[in-house]
PDB file of N, CA and C in Angstrom:
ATOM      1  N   UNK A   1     -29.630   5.339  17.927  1.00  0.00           N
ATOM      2  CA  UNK A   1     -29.141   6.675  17.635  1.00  0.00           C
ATOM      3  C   UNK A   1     -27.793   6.564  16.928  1.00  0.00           C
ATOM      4  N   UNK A   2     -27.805   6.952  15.666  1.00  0.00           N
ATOM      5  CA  UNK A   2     -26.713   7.373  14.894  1.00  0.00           C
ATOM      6  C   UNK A   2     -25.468   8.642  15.438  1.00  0.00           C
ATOM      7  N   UNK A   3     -24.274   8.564  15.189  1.00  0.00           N
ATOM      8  CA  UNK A   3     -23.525   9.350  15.379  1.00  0.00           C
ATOM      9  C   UNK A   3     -22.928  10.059  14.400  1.00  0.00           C
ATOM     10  N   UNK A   4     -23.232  10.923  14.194  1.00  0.00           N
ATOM     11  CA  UNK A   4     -23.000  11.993  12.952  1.00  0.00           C
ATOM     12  C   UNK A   4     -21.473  12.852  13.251  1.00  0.00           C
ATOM     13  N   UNK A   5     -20.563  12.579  12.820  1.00  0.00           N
ATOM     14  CA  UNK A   5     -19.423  13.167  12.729  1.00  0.00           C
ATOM     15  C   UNK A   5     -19.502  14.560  12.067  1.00  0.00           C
ATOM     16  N   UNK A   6     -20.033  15.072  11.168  1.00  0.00           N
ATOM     17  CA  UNK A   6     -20.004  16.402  10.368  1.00  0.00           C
ATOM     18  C   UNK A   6     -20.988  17.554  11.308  1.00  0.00           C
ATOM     19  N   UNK A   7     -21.767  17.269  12.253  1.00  0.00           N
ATOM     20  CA  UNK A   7     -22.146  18.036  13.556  1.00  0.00           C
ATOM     21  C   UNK A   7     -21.167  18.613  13.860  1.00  0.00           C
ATOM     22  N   UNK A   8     -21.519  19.598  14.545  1.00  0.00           N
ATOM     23  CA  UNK A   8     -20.575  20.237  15.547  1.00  0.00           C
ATOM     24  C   UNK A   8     -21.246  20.546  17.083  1.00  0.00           C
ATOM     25  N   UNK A   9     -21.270  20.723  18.202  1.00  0.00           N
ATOM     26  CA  UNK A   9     -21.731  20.562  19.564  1.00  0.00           C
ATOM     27  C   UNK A   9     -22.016  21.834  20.444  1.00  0.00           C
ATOM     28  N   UNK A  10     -22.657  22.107  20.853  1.00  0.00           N
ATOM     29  CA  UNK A  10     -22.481  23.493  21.245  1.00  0.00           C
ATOM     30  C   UNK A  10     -22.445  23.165  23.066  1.00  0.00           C
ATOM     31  N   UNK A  11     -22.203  23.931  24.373  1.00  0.00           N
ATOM     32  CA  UNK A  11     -22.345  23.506  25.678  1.00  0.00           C
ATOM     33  C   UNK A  11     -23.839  23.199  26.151  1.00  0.00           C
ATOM     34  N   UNK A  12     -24.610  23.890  25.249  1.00  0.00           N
ATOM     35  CA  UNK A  12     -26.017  23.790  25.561  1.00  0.00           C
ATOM     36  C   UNK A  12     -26.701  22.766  24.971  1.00  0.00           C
ATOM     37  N   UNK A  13     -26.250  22.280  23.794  1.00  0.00           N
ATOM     38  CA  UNK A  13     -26.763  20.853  23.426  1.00  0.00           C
ATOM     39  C   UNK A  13     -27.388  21.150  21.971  1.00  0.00           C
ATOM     40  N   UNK A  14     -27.331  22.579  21.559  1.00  0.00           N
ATOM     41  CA  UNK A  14     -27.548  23.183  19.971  1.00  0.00           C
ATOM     42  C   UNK A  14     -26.554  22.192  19.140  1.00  0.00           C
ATOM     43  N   UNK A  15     -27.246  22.149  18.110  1.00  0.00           N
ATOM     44  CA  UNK A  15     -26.067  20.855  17.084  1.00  0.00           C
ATOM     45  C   UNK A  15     -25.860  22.023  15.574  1.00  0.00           C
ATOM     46  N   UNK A  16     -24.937  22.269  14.839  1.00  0.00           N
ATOM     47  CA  UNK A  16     -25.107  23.109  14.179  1.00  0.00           C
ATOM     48  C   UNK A  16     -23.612  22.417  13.028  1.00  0.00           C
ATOM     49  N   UNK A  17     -24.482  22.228  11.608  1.00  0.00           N
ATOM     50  CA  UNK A  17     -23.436  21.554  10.517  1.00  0.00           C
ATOM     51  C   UNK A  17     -22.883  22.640   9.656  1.00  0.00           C
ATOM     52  N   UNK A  18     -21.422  22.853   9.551  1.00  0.00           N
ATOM     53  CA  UNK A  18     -21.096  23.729   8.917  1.00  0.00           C
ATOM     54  C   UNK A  18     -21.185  23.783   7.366  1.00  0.00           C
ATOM     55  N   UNK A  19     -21.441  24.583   6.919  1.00  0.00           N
ATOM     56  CA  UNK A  19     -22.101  24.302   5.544  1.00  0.00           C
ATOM     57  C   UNK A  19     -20.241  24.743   4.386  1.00  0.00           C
ATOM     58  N   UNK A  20     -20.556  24.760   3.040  1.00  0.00           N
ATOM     59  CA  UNK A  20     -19.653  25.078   2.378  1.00  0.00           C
ATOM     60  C   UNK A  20     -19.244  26.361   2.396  1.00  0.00           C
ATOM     61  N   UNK A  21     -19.651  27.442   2.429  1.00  0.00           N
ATOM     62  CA  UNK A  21     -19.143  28.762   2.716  1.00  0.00           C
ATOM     63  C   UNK A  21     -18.526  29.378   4.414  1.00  0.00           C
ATOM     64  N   UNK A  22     -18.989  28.323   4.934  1.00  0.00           N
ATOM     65  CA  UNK A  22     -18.120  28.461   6.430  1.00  0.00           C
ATOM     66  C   UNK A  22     -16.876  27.713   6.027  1.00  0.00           C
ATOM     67  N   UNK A  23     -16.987  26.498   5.777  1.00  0.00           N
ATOM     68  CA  UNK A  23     -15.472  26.016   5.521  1.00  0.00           C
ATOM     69  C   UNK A  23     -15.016  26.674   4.418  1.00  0.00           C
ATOM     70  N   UNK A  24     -15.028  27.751   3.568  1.00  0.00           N
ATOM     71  CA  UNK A  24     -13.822  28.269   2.527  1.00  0.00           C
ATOM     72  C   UNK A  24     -13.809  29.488   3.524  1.00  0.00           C
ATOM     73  N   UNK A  25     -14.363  30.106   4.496  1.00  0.00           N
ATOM     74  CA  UNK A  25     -14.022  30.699   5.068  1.00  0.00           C
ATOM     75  C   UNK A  25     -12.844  30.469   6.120  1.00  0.00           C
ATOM     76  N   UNK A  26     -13.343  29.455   6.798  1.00  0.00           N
ATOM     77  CA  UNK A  26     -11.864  28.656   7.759  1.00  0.00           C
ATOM     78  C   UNK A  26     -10.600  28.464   6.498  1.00  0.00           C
ATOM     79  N   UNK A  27     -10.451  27.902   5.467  1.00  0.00           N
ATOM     80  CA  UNK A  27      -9.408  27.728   4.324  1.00  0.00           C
ATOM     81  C   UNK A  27      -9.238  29.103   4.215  1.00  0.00           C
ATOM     82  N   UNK A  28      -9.609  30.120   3.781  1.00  0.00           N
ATOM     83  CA  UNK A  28      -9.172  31.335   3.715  1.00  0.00           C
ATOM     84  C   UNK A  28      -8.441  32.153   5.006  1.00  0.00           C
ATOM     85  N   UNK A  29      -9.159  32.294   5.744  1.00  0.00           N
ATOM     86  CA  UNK A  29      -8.684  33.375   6.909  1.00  0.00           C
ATOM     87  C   UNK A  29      -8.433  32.120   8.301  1.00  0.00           C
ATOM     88  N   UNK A  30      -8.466  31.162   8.139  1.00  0.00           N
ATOM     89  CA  UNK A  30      -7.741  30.068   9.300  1.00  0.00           C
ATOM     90  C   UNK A  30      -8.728  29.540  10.244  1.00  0.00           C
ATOM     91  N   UNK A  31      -9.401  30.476  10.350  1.00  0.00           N
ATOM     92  CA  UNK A  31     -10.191  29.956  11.795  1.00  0.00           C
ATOM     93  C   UNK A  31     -12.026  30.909  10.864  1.00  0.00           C
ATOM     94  N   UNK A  32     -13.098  29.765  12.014  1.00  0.00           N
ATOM     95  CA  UNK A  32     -14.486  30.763  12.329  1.00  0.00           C
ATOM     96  C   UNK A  32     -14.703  31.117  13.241  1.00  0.00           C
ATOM     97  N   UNK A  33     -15.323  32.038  13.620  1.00  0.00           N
ATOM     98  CA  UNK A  33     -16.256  31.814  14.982  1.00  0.00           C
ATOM     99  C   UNK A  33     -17.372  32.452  15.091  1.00  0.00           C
ATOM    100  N   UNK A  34     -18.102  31.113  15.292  1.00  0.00           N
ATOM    101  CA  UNK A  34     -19.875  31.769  15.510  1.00  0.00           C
ATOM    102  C   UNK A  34     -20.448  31.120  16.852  1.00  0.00           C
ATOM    103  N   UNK A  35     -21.186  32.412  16.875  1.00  0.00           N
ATOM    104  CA  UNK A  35     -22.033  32.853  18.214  1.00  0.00           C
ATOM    105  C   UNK A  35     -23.158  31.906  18.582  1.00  0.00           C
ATOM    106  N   UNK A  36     -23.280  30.930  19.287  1.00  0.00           N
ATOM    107  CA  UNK A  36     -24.580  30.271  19.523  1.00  0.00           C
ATOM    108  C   UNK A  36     -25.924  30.679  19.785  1.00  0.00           C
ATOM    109  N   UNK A  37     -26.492  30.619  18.887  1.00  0.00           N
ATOM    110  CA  UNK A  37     -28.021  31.549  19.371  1.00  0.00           C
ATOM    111  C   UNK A  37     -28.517  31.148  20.259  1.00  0.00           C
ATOM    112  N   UNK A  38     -28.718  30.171  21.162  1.00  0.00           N
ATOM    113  CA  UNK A  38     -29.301  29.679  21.898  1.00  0.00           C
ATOM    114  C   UNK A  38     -28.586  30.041  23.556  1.00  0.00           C
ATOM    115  N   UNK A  39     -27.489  30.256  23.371  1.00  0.00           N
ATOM    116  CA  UNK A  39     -26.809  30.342  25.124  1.00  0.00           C
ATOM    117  C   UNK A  39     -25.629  31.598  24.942  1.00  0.00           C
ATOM    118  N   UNK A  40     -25.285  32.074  23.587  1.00  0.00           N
ATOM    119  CA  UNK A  40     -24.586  32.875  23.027  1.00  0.00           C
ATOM    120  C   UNK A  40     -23.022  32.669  23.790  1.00  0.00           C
ATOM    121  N   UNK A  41     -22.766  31.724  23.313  1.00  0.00           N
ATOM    122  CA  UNK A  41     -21.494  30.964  23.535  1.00  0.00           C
ATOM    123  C   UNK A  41     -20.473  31.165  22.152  1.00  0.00           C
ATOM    124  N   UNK A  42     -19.213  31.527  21.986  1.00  0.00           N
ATOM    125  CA  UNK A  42     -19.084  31.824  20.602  1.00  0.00           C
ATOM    126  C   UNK A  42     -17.931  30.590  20.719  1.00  0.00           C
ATOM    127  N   UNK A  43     -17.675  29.902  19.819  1.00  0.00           N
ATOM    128  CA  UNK A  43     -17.344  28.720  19.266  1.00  0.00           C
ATOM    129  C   UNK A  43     -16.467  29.214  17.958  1.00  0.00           C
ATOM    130  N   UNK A  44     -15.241  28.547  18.069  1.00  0.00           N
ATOM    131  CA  UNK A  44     -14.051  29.124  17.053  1.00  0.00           C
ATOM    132  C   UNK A  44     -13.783  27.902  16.943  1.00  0.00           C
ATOM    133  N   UNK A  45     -13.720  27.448  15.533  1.00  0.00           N
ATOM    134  CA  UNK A  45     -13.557  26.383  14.435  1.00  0.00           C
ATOM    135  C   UNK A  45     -12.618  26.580  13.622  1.00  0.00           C
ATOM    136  N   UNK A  46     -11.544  25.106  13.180  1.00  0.00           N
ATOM    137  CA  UNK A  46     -10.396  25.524  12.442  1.00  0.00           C
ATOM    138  C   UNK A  46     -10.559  24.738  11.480  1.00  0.00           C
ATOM    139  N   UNK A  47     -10.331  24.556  10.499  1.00  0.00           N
ATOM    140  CA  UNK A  47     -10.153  23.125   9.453  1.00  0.00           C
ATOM    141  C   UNK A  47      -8.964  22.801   9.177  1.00  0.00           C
ATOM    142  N   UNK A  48      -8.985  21.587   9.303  1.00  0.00           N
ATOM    143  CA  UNK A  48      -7.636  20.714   9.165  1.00  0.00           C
ATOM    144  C   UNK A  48      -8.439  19.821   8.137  1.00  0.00           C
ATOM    145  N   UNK A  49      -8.346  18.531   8.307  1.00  0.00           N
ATOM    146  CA  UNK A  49      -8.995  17.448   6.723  1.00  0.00           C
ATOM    147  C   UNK A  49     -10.413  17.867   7.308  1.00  0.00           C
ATOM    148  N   UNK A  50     -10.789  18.159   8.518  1.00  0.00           N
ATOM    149  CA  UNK A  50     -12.360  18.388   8.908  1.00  0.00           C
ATOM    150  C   UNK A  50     -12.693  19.265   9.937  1.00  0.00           C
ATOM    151  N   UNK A  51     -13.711  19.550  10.295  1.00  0.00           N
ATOM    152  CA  UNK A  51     -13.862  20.617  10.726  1.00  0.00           C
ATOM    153  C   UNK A  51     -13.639  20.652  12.583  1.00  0.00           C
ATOM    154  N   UNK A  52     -12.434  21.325  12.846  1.00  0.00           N
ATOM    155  CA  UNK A  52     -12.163  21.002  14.604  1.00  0.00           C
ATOM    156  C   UNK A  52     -12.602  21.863  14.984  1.00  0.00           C
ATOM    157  N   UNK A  53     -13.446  21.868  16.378  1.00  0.00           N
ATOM    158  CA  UNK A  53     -13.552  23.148  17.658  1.00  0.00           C
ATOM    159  C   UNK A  53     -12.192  23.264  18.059  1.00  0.00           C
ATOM    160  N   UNK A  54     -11.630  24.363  18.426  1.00  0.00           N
ATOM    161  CA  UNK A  54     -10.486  24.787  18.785  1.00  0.00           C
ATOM    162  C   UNK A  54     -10.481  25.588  20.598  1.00  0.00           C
ATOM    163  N   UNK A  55     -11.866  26.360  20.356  1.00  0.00           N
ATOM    164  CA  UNK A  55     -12.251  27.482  21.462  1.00  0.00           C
ATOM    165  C   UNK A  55     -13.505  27.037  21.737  1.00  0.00           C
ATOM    166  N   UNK A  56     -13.715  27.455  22.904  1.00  0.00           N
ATOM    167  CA  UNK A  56     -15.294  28.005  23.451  1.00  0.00           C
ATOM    168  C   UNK A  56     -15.010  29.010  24.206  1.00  0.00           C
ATOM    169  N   UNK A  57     -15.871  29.912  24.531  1.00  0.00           N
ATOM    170  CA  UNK A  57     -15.579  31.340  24.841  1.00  0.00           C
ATOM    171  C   UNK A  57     -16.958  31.296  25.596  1.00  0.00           C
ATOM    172  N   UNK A  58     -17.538  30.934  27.117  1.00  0.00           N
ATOM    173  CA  UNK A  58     -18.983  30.629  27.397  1.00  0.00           C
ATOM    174  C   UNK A  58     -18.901  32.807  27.985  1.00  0.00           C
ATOM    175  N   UNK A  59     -19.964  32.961  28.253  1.00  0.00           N
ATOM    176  CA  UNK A  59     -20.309  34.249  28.606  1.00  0.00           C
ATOM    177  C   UNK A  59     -20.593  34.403  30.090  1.00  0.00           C
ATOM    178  N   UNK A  60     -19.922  35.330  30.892  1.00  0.00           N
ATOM    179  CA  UNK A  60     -19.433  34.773  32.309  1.00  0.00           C
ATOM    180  C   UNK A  60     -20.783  35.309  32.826  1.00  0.00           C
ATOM    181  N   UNK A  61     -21.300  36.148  32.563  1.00  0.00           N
ATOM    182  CA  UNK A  61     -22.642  36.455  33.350  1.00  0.00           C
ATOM    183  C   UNK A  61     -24.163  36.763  32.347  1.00  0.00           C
ATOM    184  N   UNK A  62     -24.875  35.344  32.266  1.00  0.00           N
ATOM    185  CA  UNK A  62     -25.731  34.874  31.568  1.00  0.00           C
ATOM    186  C   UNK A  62     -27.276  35.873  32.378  1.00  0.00           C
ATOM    187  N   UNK A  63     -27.484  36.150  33.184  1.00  0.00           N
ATOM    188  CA  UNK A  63     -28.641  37.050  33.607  1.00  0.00           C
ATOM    189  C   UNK A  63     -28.450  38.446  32.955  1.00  0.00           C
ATOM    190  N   UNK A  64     -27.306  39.088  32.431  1.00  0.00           N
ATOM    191  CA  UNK A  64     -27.139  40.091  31.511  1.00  0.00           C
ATOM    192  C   UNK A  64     -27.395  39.474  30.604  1.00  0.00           C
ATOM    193  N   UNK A  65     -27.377  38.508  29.597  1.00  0.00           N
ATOM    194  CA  UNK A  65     -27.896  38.080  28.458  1.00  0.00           C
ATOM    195  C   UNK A  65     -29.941  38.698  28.409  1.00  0.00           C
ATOM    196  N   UNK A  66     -30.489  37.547  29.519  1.00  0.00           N
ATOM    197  CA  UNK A  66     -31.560  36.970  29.531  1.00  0.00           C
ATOM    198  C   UNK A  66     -32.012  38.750  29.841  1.00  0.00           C
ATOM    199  N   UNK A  67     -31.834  39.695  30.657  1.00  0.00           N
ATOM    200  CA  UNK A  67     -32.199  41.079  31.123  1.00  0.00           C
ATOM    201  C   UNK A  67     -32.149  41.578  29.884  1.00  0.00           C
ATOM    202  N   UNK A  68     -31.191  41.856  28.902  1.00  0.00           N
ATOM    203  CA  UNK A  68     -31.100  42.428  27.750  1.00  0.00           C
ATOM    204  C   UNK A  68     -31.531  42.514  26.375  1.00  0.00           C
ATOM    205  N   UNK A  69     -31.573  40.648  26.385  1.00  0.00           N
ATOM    206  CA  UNK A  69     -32.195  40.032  25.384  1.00  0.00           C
ATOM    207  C   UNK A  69     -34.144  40.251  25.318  1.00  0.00           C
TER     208      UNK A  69
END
């Protein structure tokens, strides 16, 4: 198993590569943050020479997800 640095990690184990219009977005306005589809965890990304997690923000009561969804 290879280790891919340009991944990014999510708590649930979603792997998600930021493409070129997410990073001129971080260069423009500083930071991203996107929502994990899978556990809806929102994840705030900064760029420095590459792309850092900064935040995780997990969702404190996940049976309101799964009821709603």
């Amino acid at each position: 198993m290879t280790i891919d640095p340009t991944l990014e990690y999510c708590n649930c184990g979603l792997t998600w590569r930021p493409k070129l219009y997410h990073k001129i977005v971080m260069l423009l306005k500083g930071e991203y943050t996107r929502t994990c589809p899978q556990c809806g965890t929102r994840l705030t990304f900064k760029l420095a020479n590459h792309v850092v997690k900064i935040r995780t923000e997990t969702i404190k009561d996940k049976e309101e997800v799964y009821k709603n969804g």
